[in-house]
PDB file of N, CA and C in Angstrom:
ATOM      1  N   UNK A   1       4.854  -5.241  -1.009  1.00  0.00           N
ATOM      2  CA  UNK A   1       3.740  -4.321  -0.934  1.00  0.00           C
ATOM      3  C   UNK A   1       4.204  -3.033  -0.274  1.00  0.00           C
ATOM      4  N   UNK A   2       3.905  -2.002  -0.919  1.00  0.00           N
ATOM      5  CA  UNK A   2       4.230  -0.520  -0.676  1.00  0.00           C
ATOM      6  C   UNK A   2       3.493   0.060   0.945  1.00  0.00           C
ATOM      7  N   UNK A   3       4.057   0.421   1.544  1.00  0.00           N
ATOM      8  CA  UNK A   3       3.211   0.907   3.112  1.00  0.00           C
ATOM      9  C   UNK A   3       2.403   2.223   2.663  1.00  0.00           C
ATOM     10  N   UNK A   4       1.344   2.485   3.442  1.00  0.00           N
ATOM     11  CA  UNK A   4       0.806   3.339   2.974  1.00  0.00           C
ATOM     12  C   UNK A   4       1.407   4.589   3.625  1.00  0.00           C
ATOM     13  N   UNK A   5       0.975   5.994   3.122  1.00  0.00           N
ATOM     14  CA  UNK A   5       1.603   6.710   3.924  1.00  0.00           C
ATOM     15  C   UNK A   5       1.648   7.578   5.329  1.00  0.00           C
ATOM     16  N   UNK A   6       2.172   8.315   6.364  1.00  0.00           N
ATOM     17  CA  UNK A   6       1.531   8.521   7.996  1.00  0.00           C
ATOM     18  C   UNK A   6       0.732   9.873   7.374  1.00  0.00           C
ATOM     19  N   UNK A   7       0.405  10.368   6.374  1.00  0.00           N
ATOM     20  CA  UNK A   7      -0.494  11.771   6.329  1.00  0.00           C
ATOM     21  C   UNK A   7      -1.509  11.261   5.349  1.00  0.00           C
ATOM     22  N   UNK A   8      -2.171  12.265   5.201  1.00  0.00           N
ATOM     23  CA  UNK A   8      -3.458  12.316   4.638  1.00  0.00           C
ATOM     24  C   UNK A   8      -2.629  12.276   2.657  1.00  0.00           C
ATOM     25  N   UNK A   9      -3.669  11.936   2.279  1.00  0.00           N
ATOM     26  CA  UNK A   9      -3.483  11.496   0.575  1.00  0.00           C
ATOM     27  C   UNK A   9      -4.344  13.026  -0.115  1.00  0.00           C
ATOM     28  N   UNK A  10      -5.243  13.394   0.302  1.00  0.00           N
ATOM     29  CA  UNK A  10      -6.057  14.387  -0.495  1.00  0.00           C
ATOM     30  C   UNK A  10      -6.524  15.364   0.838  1.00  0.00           C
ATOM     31  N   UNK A  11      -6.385  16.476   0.647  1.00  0.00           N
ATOM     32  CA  UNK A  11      -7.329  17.760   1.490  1.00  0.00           C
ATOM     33  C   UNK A  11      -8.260  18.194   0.899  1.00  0.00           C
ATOM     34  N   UNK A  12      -8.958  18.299   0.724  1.00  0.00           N
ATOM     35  CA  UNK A  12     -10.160  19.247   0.294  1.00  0.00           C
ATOM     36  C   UNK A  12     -10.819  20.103   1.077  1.00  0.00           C
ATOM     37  N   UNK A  13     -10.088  21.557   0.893  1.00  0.00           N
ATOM     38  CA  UNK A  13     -10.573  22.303   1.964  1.00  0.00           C
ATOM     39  C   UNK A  13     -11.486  23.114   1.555  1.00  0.00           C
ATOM     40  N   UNK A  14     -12.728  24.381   2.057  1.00  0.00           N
ATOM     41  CA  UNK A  14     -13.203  25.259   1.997  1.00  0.00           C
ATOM     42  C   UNK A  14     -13.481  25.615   0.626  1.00  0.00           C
ATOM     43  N   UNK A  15     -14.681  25.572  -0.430  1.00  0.00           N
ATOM     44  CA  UNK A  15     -14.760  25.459  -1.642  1.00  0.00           C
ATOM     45  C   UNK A  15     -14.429  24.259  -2.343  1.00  0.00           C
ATOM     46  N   UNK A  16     -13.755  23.139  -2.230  1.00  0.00           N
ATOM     47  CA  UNK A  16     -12.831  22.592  -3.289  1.00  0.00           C
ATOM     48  C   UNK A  16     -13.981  22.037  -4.080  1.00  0.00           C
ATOM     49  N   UNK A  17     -15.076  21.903  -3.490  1.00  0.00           N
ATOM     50  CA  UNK A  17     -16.351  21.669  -4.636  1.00  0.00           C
ATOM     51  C   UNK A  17     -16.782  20.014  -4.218  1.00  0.00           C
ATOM     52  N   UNK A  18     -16.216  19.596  -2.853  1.00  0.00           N
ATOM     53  CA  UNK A  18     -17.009  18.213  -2.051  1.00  0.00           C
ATOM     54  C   UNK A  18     -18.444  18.419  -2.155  1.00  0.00           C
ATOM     55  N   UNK A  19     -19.338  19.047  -1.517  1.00  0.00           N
ATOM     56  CA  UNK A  19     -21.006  19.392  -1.938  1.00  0.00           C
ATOM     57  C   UNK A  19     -20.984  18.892  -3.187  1.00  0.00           C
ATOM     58  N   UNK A  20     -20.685  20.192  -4.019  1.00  0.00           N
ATOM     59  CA  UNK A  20     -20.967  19.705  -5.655  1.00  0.00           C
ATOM     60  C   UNK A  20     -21.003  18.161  -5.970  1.00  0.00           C
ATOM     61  N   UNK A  21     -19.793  17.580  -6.250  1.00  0.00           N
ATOM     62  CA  UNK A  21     -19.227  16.516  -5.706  1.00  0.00           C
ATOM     63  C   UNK A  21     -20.121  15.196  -6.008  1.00  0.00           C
ATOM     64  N   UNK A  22     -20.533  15.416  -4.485  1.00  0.00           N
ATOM     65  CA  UNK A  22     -21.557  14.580  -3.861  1.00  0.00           C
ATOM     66  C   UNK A  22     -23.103  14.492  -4.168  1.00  0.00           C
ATOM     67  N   UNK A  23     -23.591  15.844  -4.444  1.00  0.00           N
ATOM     68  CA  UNK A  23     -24.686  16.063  -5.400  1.00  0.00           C
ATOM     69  C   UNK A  23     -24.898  15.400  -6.603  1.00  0.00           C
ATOM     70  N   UNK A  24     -23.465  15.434  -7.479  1.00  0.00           N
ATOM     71  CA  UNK A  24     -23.713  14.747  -8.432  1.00  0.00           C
ATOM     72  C   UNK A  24     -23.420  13.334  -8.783  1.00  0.00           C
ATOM     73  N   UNK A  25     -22.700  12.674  -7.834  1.00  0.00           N
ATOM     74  CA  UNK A  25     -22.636  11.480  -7.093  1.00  0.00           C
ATOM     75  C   UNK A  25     -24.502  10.730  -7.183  1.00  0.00           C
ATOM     76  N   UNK A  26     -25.169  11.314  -6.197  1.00  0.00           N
ATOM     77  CA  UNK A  26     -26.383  11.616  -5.874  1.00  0.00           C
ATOM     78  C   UNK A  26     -27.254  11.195  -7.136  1.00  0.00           C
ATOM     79  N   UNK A  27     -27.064  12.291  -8.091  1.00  0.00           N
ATOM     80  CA  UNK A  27     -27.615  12.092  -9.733  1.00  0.00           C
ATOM     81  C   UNK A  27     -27.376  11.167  -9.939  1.00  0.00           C
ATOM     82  N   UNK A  28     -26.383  10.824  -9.981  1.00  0.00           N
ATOM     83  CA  UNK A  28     -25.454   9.603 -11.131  1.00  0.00           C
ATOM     84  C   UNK A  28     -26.493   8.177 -10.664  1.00  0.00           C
ATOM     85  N   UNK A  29     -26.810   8.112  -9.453  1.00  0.00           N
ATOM     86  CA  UNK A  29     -27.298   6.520  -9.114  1.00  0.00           C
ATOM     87  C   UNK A  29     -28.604   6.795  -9.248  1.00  0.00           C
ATOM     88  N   UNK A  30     -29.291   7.738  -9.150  1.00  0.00           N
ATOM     89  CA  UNK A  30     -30.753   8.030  -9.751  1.00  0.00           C
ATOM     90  C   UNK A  30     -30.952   7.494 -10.686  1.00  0.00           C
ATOM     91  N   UNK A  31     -30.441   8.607 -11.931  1.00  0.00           N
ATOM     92  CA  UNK A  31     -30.172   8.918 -13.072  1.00  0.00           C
ATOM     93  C   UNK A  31     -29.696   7.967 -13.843  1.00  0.00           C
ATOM     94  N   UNK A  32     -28.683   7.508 -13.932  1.00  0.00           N
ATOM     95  CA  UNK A  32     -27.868   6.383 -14.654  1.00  0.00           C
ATOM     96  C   UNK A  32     -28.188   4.993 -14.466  1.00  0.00           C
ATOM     97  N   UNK A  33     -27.956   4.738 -12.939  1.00  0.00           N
ATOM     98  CA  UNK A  33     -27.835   3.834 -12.351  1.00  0.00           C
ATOM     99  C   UNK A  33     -29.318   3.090 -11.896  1.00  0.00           C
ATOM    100  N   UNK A  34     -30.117   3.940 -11.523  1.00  0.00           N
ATOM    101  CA  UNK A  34     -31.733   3.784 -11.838  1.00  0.00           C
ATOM    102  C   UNK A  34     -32.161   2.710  -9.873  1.00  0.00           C
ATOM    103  N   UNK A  35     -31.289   3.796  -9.363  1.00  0.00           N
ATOM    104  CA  UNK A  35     -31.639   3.917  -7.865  1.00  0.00           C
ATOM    105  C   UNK A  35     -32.800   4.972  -7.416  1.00  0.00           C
ATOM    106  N   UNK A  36     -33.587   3.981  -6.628  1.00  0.00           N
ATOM    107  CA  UNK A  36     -34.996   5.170  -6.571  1.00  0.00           C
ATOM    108  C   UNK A  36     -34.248   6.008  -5.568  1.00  0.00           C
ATOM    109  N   UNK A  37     -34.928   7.248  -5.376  1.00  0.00           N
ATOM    110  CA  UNK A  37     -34.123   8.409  -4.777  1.00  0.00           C
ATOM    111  C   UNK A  37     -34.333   7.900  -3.544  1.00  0.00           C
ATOM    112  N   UNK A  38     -35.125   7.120  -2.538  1.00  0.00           N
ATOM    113  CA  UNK A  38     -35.205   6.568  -1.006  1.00  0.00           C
ATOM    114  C   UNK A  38     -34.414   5.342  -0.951  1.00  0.00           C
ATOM    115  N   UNK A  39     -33.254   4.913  -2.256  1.00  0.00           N
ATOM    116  CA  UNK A  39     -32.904   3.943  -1.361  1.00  0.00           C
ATOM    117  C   UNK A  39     -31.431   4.733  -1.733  1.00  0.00           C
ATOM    118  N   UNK A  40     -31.536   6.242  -1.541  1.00  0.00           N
ATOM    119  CA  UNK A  40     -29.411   6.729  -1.343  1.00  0.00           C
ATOM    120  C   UNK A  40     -29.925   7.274  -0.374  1.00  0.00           C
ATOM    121  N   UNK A  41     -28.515   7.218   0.412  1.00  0.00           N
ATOM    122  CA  UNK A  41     -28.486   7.297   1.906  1.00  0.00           C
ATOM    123  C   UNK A  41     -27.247   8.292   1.641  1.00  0.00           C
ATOM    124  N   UNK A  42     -27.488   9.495   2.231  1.00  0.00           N
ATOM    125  CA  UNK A  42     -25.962  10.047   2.683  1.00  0.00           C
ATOM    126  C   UNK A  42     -25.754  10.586   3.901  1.00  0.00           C
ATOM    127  N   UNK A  43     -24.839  10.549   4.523  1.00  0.00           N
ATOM    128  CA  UNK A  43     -24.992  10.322   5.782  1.00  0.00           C
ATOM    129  C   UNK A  43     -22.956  11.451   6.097  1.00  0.00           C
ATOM    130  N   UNK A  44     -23.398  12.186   7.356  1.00  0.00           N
ATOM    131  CA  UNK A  44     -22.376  13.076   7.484  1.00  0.00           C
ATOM    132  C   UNK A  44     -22.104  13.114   9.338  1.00  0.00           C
ATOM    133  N   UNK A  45     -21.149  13.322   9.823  1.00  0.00           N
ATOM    134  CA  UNK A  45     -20.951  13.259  11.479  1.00  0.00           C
ATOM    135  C   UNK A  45     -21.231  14.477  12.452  1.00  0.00           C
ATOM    136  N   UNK A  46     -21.060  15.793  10.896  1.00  0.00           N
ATOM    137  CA  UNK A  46     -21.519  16.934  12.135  1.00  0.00           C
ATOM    138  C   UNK A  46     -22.646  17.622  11.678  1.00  0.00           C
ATOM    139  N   UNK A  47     -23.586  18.429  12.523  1.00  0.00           N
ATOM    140  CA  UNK A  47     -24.720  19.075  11.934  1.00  0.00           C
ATOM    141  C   UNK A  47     -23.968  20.273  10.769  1.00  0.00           C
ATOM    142  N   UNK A  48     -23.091  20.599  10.489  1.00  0.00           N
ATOM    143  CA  UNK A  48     -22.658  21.519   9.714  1.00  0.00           C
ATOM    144  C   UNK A  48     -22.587  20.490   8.036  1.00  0.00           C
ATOM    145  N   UNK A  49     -21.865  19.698   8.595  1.00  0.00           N
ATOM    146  CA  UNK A  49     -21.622  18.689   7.288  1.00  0.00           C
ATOM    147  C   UNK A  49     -23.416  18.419   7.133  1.00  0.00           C
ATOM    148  N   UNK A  50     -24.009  17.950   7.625  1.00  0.00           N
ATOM    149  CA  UNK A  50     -25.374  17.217   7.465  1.00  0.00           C
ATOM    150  C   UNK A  50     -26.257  18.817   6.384  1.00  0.00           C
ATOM    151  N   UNK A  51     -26.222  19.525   7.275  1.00  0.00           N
ATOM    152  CA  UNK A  51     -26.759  20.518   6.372  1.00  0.00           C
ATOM    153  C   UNK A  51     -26.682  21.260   5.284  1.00  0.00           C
ATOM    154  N   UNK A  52     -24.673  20.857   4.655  1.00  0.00           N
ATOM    155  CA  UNK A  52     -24.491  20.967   3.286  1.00  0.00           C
ATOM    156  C   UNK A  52     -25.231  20.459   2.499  1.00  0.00           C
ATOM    157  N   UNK A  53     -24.947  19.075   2.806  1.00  0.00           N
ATOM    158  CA  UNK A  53     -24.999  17.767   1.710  1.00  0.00           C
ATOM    159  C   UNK A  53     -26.673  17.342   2.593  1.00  0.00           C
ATOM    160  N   UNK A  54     -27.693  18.215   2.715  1.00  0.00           N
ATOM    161  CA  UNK A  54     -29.065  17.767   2.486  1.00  0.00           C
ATOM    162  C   UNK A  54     -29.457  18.470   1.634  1.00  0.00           C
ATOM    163  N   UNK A  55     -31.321  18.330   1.480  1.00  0.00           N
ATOM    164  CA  UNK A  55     -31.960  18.899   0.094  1.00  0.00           C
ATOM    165  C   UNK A  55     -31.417  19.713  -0.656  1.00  0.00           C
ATOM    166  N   UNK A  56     -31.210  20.982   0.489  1.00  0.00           N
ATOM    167  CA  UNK A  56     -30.294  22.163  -0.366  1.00  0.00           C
ATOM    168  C   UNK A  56     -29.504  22.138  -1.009  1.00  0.00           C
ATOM    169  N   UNK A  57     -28.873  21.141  -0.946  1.00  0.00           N
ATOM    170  CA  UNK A  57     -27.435  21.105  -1.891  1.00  0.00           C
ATOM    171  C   UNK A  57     -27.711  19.988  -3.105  1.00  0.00           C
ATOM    172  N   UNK A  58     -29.207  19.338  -3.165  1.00  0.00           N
ATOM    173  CA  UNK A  58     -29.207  18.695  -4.244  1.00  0.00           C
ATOM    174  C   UNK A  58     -30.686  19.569  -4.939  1.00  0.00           C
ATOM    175  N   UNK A  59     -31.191  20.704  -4.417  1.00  0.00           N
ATOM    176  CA  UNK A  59     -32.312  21.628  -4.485  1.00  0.00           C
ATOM    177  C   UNK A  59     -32.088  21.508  -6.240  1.00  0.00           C
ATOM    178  N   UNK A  60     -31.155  22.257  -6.324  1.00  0.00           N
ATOM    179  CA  UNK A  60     -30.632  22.525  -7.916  1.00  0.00           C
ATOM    180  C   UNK A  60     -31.289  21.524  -8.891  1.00  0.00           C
ATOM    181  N   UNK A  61     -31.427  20.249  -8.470  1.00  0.00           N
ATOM    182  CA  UNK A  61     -31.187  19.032  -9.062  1.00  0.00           C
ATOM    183  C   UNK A  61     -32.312  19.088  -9.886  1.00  0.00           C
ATOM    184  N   UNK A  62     -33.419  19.578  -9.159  1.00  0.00           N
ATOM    185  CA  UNK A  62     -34.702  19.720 -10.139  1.00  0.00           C
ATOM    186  C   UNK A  62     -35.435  20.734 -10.921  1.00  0.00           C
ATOM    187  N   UNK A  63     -34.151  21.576 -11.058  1.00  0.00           N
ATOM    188  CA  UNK A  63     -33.997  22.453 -12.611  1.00  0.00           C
ATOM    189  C   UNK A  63     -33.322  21.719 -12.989  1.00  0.00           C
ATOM    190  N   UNK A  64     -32.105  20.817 -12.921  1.00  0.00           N
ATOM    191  CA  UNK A  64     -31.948  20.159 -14.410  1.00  0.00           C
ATOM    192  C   UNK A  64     -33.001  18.991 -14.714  1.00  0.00           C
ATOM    193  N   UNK A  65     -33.449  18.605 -13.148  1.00  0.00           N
ATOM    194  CA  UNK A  65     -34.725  17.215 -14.174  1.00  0.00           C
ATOM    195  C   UNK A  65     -35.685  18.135 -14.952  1.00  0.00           C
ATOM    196  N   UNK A  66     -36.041  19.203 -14.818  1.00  0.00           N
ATOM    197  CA  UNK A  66     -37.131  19.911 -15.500  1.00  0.00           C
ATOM    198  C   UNK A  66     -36.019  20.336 -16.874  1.00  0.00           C
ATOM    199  N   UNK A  67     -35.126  20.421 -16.932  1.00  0.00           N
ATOM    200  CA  UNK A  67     -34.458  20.327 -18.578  1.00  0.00           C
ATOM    201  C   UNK A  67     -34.288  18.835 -19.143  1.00  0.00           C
ATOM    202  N   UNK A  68     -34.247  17.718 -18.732  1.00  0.00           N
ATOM    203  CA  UNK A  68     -34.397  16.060 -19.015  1.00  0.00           C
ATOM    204  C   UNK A  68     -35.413  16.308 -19.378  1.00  0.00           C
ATOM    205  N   UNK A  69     -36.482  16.788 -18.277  1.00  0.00           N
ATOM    206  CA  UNK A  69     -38.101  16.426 -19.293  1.00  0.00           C
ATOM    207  C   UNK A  69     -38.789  17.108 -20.421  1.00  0.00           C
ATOM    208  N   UNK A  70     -37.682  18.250 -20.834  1.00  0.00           N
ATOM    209  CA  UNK A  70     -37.883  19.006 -22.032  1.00  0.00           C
ATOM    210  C   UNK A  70     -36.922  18.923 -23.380  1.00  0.00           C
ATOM    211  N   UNK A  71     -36.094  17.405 -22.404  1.00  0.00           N
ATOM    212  CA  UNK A  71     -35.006  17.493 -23.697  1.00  0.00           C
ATOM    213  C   UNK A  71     -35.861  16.349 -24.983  1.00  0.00           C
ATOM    214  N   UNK A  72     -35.770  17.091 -25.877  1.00  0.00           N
ATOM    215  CA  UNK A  72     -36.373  16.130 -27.451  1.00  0.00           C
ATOM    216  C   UNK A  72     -35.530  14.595 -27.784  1.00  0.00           C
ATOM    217  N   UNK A  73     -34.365  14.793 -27.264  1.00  0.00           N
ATOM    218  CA  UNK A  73     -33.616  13.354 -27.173  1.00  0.00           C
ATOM    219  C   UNK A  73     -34.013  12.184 -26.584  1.00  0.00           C
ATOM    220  N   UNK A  74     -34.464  12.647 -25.556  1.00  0.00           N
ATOM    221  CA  UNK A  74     -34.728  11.442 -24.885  1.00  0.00           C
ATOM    222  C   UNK A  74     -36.543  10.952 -24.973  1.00  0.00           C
ATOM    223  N   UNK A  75     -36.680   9.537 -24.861  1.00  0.00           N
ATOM    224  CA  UNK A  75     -37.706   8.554 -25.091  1.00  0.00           C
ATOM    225  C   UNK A  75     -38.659   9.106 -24.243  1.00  0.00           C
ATOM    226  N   UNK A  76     -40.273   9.147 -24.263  1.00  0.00           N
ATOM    227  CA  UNK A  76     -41.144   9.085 -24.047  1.00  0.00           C
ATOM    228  C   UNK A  76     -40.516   8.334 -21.937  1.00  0.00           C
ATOM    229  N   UNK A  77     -40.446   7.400 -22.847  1.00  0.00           N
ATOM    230  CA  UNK A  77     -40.408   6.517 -21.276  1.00  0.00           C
ATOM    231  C   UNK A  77     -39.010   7.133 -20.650  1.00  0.00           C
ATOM    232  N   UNK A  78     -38.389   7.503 -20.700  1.00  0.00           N
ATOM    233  CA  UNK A  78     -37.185   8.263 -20.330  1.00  0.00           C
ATOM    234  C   UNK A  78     -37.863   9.761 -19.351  1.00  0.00           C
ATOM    235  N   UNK A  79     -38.486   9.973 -20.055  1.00  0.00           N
ATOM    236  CA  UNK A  79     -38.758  11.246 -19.370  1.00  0.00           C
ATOM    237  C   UNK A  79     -40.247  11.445 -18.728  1.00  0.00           C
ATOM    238  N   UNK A  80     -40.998  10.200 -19.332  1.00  0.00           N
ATOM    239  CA  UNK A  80     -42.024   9.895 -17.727  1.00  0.00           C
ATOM    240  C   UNK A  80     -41.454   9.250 -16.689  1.00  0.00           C
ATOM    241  N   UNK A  81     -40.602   8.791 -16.999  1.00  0.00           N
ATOM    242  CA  UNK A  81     -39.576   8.734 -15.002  1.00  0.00           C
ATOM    243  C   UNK A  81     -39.127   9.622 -14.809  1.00  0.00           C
ATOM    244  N   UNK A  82     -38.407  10.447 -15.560  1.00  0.00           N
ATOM    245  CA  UNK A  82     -37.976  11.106 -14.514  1.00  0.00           C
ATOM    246  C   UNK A  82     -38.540  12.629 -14.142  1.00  0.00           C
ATOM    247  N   UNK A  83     -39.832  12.484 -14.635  1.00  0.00           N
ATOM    248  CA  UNK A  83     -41.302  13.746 -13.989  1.00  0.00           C
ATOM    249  C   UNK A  83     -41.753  12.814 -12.537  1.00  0.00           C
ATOM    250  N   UNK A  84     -41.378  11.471 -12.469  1.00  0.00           N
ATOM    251  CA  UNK A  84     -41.959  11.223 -11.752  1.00  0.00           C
ATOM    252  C   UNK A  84     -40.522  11.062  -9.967  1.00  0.00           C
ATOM    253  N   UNK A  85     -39.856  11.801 -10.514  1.00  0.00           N
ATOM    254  CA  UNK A  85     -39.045  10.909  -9.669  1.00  0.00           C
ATOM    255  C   UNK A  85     -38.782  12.310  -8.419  1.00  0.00           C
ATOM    256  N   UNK A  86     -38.800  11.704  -7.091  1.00  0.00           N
ATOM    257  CA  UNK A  86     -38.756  13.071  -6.374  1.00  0.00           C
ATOM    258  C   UNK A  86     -37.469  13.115  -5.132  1.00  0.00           C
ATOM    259  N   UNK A  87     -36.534  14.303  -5.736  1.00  0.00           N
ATOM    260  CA  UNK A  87     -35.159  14.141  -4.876  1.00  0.00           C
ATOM    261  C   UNK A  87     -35.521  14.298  -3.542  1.00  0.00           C
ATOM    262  N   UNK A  88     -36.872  14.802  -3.372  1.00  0.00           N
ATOM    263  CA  UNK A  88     -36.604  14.881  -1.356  1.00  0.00           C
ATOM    264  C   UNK A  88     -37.018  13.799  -0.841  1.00  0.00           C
ATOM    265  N   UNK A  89     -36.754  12.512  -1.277  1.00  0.00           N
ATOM    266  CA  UNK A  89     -36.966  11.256  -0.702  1.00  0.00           C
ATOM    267  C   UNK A  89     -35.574  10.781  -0.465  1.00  0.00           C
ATOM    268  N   UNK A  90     -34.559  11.916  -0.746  1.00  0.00           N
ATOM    269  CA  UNK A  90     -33.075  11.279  -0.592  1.00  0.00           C
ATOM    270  C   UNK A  90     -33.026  11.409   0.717  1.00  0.00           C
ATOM    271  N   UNK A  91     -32.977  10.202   1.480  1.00  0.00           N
ATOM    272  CA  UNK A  91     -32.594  10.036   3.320  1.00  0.00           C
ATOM    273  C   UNK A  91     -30.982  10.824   3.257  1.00  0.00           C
ATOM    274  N   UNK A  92     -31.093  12.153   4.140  1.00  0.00           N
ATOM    275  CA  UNK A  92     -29.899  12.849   4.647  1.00  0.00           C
ATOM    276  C   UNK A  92     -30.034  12.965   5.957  1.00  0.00           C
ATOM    277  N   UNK A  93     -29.067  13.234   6.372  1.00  0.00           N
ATOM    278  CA  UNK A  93     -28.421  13.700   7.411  1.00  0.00           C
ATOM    279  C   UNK A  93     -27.394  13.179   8.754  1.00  0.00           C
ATOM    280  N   UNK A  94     -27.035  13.837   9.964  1.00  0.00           N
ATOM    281  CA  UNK A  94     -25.920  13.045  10.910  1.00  0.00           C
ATOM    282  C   UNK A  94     -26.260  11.503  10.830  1.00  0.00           C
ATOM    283  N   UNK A  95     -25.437  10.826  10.838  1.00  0.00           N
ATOM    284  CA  UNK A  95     -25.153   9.374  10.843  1.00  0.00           C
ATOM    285  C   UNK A  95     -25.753   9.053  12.837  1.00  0.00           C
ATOM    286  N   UNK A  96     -25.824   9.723  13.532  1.00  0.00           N
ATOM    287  CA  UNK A  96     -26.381   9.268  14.892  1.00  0.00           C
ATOM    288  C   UNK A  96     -28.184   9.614  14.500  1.00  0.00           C
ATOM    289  N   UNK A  97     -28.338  10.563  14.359  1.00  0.00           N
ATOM    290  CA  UNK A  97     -29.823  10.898  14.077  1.00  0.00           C
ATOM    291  C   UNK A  97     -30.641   9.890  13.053  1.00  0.00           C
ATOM    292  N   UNK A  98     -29.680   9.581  12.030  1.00  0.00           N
ATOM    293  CA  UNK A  98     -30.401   8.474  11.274  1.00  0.00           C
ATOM    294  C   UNK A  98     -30.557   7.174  11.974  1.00  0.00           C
ATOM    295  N   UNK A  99     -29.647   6.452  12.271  1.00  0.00           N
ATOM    296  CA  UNK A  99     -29.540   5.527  13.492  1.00  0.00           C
ATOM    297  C   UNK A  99     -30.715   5.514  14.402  1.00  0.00           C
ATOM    298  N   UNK A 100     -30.786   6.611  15.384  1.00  0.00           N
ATOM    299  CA  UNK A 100     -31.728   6.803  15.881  1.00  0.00           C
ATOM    300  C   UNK A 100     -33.375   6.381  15.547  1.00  0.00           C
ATOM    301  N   UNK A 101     -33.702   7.546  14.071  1.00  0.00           N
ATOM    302  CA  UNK A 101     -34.711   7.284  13.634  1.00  0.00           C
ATOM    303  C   UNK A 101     -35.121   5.911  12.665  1.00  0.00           C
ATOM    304  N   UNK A 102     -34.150   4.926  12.615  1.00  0.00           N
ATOM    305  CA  UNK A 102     -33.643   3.631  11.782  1.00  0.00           C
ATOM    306  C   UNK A 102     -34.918   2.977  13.356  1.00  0.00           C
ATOM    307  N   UNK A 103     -34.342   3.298  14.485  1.00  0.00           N
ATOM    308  CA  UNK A 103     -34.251   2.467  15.703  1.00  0.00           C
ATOM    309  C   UNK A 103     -35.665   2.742  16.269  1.00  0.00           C
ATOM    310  N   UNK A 104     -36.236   4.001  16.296  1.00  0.00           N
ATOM    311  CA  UNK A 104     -37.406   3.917  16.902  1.00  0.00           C
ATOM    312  C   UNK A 104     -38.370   3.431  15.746  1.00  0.00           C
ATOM    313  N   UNK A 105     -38.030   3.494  14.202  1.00  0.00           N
ATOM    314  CA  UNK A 105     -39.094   2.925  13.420  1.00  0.00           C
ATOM    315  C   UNK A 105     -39.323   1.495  13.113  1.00  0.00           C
ATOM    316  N   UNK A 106     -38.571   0.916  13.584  1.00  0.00           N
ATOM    317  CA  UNK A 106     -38.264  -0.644  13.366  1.00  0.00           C
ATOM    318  C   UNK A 106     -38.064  -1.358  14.906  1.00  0.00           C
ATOM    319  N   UNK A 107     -38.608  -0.456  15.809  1.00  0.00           N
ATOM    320  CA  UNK A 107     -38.670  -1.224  17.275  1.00  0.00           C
ATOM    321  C   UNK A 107     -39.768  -1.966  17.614  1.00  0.00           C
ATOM    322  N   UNK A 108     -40.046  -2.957  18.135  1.00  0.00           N
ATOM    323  CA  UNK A 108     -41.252  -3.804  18.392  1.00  0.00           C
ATOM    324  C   UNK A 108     -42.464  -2.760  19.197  1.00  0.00           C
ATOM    325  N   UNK A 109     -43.499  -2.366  18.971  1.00  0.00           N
ATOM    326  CA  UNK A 109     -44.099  -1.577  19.637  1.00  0.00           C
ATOM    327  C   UNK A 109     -44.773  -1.878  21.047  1.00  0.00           C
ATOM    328  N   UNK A 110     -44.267  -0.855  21.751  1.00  0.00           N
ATOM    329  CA  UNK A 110     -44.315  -1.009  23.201  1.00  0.00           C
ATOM    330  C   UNK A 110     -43.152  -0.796  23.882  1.00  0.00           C
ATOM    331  N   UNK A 111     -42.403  -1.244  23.453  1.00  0.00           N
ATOM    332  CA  UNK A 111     -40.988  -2.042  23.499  1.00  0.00           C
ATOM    333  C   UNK A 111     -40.046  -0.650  23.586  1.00  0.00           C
ATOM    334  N   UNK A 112     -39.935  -0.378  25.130  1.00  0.00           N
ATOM    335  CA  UNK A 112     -38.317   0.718  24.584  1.00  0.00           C
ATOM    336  C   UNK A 112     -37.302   0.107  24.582  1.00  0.00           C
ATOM    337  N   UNK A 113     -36.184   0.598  24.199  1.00  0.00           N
ATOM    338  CA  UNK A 113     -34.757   0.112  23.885  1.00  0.00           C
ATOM    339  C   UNK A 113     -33.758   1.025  24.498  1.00  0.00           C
ATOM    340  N   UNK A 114     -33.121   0.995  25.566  1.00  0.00           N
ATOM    341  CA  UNK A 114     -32.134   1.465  25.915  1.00  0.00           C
ATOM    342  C   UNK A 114     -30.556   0.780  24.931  1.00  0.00           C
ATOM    343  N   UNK A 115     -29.677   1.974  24.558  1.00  0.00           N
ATOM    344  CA  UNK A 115     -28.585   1.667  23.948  1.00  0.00           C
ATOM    345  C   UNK A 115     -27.861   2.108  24.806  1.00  0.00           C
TER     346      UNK A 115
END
């Protein structure tokens, strides 16, 4: 078995189109895969990363569902889902803040929790 190697395998720096990327990542399990938009989770470590890859960066997404629901190709039932389907139910942001809000919504009430 081959060792792996002591540096990094891929950079993707400044532009290389990670957002994009991930946006359409995003689509694909909606869309294809037929994941309701509240159960993708994306999740990032710094508030800079968190605020790429939230709404804004999948904003776009619903000018192309508004071209799905005008395309003549697709089925009746094809395109009453996806009028109905709404990207700002995609859970974003820092991986501690979600945690957080995971923790106070699912705590026994009354009940604080020191971590």
């Amino acid at each position: 078995m081959e060792e792996a190697p002591d540096r990094p395998l891929f950079i993707a720096g400044p532009g290389s189109g990670k957002t994009t990327c991930l946006a359409h990542r995003i689509f694909k399990l909606i869309l294809v895969d037929g994941i309701p938009p509240n159960g993708v989770l994306v999740t990032s470590f710094t508030v800079k990363a968190a605020e790429s890859s939230g709404p804004g960066s999948i904003g776009w997404g619903f000018q192309f569902l508004d071209l799905l629901e005008e395309d003549a190709q697709l089925s009746e039932d094809d395109r009453a889902r996806i009028s109905r389907l709404d990207l700002n139910q995609v859970v974003t942001g820092r991986i501690d803040s979600i945690c957080e809000q995971v923790l106070r919504l699912h705590r026994d009430p009354g009940v604080i929790r020191l971590i």
